[in-house]
C-alpha atoms as a PDB file:
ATOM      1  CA  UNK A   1      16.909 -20.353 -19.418  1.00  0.00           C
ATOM      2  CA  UNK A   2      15.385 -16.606 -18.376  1.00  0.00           C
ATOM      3  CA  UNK A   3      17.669 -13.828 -17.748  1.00  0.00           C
ATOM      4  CA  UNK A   4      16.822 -11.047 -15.033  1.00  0.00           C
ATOM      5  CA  UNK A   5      18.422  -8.105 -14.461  1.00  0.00           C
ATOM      6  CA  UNK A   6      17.688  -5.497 -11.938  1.00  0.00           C
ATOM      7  CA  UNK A   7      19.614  -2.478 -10.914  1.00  0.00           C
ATOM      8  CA  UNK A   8      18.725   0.495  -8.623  1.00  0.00           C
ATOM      9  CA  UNK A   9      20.017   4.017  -9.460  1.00  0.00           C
ATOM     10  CA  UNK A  10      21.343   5.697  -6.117  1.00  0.00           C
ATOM     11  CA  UNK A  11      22.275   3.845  -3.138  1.00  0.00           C
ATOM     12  CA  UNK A  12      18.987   5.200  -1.064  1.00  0.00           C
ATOM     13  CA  UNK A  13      17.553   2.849  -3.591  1.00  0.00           C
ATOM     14  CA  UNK A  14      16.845  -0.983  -2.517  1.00  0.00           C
ATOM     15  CA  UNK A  15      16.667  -3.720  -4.895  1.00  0.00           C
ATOM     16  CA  UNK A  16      13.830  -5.634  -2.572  1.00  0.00           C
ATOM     17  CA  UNK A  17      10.667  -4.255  -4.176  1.00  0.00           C
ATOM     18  CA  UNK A  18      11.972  -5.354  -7.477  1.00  0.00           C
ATOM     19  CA  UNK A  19      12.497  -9.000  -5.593  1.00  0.00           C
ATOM     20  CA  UNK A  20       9.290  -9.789  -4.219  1.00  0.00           C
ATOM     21  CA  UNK A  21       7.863  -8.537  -7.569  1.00  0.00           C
ATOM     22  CA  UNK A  22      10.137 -11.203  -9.205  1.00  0.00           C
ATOM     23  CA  UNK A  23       9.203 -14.003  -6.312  1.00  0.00           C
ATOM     24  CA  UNK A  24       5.751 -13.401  -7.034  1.00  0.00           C
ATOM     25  CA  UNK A  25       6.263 -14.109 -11.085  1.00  0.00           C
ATOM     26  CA  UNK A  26       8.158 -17.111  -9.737  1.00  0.00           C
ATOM     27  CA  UNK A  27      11.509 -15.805 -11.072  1.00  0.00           C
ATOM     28  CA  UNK A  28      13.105 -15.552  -7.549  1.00  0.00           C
ATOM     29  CA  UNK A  29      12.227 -18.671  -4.771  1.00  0.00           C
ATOM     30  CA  UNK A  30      12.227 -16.918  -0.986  1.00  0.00           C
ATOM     31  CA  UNK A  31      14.678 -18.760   1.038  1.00  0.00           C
ATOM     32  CA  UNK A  32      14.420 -19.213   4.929  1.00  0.00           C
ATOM     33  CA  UNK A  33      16.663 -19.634   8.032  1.00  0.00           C
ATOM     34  CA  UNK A  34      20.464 -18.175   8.678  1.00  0.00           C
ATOM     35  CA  UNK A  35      20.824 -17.230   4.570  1.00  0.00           C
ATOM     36  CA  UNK A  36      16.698 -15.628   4.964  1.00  0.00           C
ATOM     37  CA  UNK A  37      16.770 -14.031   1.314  1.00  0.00           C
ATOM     38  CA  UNK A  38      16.076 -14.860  -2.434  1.00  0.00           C
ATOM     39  CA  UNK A  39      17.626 -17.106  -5.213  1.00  0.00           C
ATOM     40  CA  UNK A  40      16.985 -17.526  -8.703  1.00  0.00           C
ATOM     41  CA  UNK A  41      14.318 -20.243  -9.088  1.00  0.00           C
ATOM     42  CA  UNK A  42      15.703 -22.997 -11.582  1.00  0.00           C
ATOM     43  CA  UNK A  43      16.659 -21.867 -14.941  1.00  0.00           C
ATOM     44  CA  UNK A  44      16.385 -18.580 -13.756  1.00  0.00           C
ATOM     45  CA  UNK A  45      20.428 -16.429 -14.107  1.00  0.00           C
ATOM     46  CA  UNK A  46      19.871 -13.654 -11.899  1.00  0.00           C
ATOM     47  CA  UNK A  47      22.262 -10.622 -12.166  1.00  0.00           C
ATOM     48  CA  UNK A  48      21.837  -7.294 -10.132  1.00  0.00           C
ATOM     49  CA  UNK A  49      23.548  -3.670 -10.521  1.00  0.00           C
ATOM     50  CA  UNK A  50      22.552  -1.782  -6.855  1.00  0.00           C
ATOM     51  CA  UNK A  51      23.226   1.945  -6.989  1.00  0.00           C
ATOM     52  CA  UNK A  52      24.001   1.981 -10.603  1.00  0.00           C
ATOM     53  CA  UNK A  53      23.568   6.193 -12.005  1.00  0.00           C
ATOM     54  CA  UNK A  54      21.961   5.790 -15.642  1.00  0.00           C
ATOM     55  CA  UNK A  55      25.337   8.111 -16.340  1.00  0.00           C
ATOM     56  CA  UNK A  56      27.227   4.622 -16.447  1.00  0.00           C
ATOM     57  CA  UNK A  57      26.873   3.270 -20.171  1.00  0.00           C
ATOM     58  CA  UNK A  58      24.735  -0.527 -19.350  1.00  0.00           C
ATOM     59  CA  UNK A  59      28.085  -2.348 -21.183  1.00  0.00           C
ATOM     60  CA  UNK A  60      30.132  -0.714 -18.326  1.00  0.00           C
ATOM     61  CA  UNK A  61      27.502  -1.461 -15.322  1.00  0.00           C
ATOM     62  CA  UNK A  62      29.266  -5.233 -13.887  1.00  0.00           C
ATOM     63  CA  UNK A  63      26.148  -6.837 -13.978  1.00  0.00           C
ATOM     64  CA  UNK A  64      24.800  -5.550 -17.281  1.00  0.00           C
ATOM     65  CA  UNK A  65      27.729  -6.452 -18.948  1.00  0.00           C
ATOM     66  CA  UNK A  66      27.532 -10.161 -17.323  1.00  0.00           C
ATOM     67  CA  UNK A  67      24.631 -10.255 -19.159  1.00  0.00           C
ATOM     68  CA  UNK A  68      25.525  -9.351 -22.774  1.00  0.00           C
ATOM     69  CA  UNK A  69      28.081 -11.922 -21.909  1.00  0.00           C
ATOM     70  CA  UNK A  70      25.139 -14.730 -21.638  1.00  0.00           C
ATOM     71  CA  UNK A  71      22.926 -13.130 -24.454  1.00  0.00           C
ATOM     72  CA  UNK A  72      25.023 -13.634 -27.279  1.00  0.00           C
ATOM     73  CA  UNK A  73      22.791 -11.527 -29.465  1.00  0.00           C
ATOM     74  CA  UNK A  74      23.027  -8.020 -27.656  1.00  0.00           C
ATOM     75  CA  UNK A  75      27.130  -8.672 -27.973  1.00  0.00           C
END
């Protein structure tokens, strides 16, 4: 199981440069047709914080904290 987190600080910000760096690692699969997008690739938990300031603690960010949740060791 890999974790990946990725978070953008200001809403000007996209997360999409950081997900074609990840599809190209093989960490996100590119999907096609009505839902065109990404997924995790299998075995991959993906969690995202867009437009998250640095001035929010990482335990208080919703995706950050999602993973603490599923990395025992950083709880």
């Amino acid at each position: 199981m890999r974790i990946v987190y990725s978070r953008s600080s200001t809403a000007t910000q996209s997360l999409l440069r950081q997900r074609h760096l990840l599809t190209e690692t093989g960490l996100l699969v590119r999907t096609e047709g009505v839902a065109a997008g990404f997924r995790p690739a299998e075995g991959v938990l993906l969690f995202e914080d867009p437009a998250t300031t640095s001035k929010i603690p990482a335990l208080e960010r919703p995706a950050f904290a999602k993973v603490a949740a599923a990395h025992p060791e950083t709880s």
